[in-house]
Protein backbone atom coordinates (compact mmCIF):
# COMPACT_ATOMS: atom_id res chain seq x y z
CA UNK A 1 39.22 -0.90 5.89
CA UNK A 2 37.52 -2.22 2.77
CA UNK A 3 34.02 -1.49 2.78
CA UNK A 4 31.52 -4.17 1.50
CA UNK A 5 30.65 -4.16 -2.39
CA UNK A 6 27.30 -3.42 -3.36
CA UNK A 7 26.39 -7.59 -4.10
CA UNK A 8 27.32 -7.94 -0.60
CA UNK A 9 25.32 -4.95 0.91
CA UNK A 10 22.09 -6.29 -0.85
CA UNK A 11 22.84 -9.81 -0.04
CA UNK A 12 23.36 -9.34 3.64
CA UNK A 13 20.21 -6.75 4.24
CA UNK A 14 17.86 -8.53 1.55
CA UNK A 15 15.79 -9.92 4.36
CA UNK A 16 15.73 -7.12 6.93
CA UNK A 17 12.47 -4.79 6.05
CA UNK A 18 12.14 -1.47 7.86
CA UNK A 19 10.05 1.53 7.96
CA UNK A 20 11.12 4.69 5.97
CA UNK A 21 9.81 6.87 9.17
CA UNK A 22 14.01 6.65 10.21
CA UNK A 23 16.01 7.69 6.95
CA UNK A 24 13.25 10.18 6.54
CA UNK A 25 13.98 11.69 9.77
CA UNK A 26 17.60 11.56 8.96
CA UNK A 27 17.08 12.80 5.26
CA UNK A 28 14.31 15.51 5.67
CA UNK A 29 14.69 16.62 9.45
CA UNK A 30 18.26 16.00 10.71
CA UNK A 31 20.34 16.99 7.56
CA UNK A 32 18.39 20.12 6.82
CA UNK A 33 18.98 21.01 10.60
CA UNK A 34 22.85 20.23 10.12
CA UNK A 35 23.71 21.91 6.31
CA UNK A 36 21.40 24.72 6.35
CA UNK A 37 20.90 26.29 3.54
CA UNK A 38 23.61 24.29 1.57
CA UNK A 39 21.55 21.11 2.30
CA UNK A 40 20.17 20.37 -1.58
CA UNK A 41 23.86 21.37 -3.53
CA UNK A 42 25.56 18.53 -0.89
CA UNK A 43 23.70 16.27 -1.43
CA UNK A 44 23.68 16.20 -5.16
CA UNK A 45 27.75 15.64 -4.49
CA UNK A 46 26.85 13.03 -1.61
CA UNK A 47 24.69 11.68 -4.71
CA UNK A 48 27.94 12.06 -6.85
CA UNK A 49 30.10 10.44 -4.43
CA UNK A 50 27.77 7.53 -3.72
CA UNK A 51 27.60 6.86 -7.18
CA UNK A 52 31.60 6.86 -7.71
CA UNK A 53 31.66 4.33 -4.85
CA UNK A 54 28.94 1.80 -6.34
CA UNK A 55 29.34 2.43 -10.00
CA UNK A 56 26.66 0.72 -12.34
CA UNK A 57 27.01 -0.27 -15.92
CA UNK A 58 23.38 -0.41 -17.13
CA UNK A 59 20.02 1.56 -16.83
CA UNK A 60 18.37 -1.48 -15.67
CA UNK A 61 20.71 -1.99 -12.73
CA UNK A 62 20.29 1.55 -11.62
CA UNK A 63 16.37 1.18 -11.58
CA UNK A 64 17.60 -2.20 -9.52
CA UNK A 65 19.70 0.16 -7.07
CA UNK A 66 16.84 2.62 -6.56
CA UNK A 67 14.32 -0.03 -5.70
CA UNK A 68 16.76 -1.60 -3.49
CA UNK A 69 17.97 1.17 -1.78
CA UNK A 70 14.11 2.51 -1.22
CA UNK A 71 14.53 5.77 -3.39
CA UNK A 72 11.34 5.16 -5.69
CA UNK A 73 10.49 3.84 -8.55
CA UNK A 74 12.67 5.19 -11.63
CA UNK A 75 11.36 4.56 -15.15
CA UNK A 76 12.86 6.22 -18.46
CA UNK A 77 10.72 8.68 -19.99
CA UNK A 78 12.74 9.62 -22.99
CA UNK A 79 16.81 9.49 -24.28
CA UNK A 80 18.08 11.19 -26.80
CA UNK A 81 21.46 12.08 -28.04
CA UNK A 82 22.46 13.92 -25.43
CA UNK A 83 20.00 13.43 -22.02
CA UNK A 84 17.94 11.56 -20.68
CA UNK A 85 14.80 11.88 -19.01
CA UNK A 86 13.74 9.52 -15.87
CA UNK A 87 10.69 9.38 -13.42
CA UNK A 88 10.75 8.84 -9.83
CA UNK A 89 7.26 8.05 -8.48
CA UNK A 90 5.97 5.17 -5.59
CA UNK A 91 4.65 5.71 -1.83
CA UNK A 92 7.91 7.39 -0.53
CA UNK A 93 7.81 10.67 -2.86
CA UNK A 94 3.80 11.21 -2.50
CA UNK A 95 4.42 10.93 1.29
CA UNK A 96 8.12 13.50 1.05
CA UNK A 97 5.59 15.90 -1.10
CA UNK A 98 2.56 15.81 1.33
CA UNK A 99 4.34 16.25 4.38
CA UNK A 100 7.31 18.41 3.37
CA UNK A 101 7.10 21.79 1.89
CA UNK A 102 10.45 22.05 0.94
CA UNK A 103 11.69 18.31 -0.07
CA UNK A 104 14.42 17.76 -2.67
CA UNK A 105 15.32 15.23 -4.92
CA UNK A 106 19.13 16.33 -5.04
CA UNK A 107 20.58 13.01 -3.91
CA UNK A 108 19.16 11.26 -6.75
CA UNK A 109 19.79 13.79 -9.06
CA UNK A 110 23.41 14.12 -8.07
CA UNK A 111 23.23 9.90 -8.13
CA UNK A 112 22.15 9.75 -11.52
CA UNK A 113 24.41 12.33 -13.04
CA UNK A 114 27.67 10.72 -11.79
CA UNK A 115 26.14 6.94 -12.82
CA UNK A 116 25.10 8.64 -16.82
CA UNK A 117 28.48 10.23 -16.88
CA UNK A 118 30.20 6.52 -16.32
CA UNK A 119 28.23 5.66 -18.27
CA UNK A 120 28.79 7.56 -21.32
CA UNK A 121 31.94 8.77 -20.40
CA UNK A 122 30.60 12.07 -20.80
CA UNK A 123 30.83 15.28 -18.10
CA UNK A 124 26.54 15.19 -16.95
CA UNK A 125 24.83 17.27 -14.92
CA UNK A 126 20.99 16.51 -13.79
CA UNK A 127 17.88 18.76 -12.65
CA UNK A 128 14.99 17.83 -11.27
CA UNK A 129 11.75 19.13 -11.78
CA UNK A 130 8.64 18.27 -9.10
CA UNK A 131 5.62 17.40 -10.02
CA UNK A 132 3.92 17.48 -6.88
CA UNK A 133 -0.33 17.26 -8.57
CA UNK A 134 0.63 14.24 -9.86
CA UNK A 135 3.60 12.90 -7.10
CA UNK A 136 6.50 12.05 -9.26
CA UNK A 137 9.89 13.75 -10.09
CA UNK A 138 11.48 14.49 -13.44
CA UNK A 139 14.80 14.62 -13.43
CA UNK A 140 16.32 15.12 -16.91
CA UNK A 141 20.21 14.10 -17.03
CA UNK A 142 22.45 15.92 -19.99
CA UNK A 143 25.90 15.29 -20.93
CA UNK A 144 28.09 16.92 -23.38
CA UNK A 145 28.99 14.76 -26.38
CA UNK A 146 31.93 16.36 -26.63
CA UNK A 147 33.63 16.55 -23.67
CA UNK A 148 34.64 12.97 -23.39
CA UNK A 149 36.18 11.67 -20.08
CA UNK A 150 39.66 9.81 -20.46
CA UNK A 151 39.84 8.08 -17.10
């Protein structure tokens, strides 16, 4: 079965609005329950995997794909040669900190890496670092200048 492209998803569910209250149940209640303590390495390779699916070509349409897909607001902080450092702030990551000790950003992160390393056709990896005072994440992408993907 062919699954929809990503044009199509966002044309088709443009109009419908709904409440975060369900994917966070889903995201910070049900998955937790189901993975344990693996919970935050799978899904940085759902993140991965996502990202293979519904690769992007350009920074701009991956802050597109995060608004769209209700993940935050991601701005650029800082590139260099060989990362890149983005912030991921709005409503839904002050309300994941305030009511969740333990949240993680790991889908994202995971997102980002595998999007960067199309990008660049570079092997990246990405951490995230909370900033929970002031409700944002950093997560700072790196890739290897040297080790150059073929494929």
């Amino acid at each position: 079965m062919k699954l929809p492209t990503l044009e199509e998803q966002y044309k088709a569910l443009e109009d419908i609005h709904v409440s975060a209250f369900g994917s966070e149940l889903i995201r910070q209640i049900l998955l937790p329950e189901l993975l344990g303590k693996e919970t935050a390495s799978i899904l940085y390779w759902a993140g991965k995997s996502l990202a293979r699916r519904y690769p992007l070509e350009t920074i701009p349409d991956i802050i597109a794909f995060f608004e769209k897909a209700g993940w935050g607001t991601l701005s650029i902080v800082e590139e260099r040669s060989d990362e890149l450092h983005v912030e991921l702030t709005g409503p839904l990551i002050t309300a994941r900190f305030a009511l969740h000790e333990n949240c993680t950003f790991q889908l994202e992160a995971g997102f980002l890496a595998q999007q960067i390393e199309h990008q660049k056709r570079r092997v990246a990896e990405a951490f995230e670092q909370q900033k929970k005072r002031a409700n944002k994440v950093l997560i700072i992408i790196k890739w290897d200048r040297k080790d150059e993907i073929n494929s």
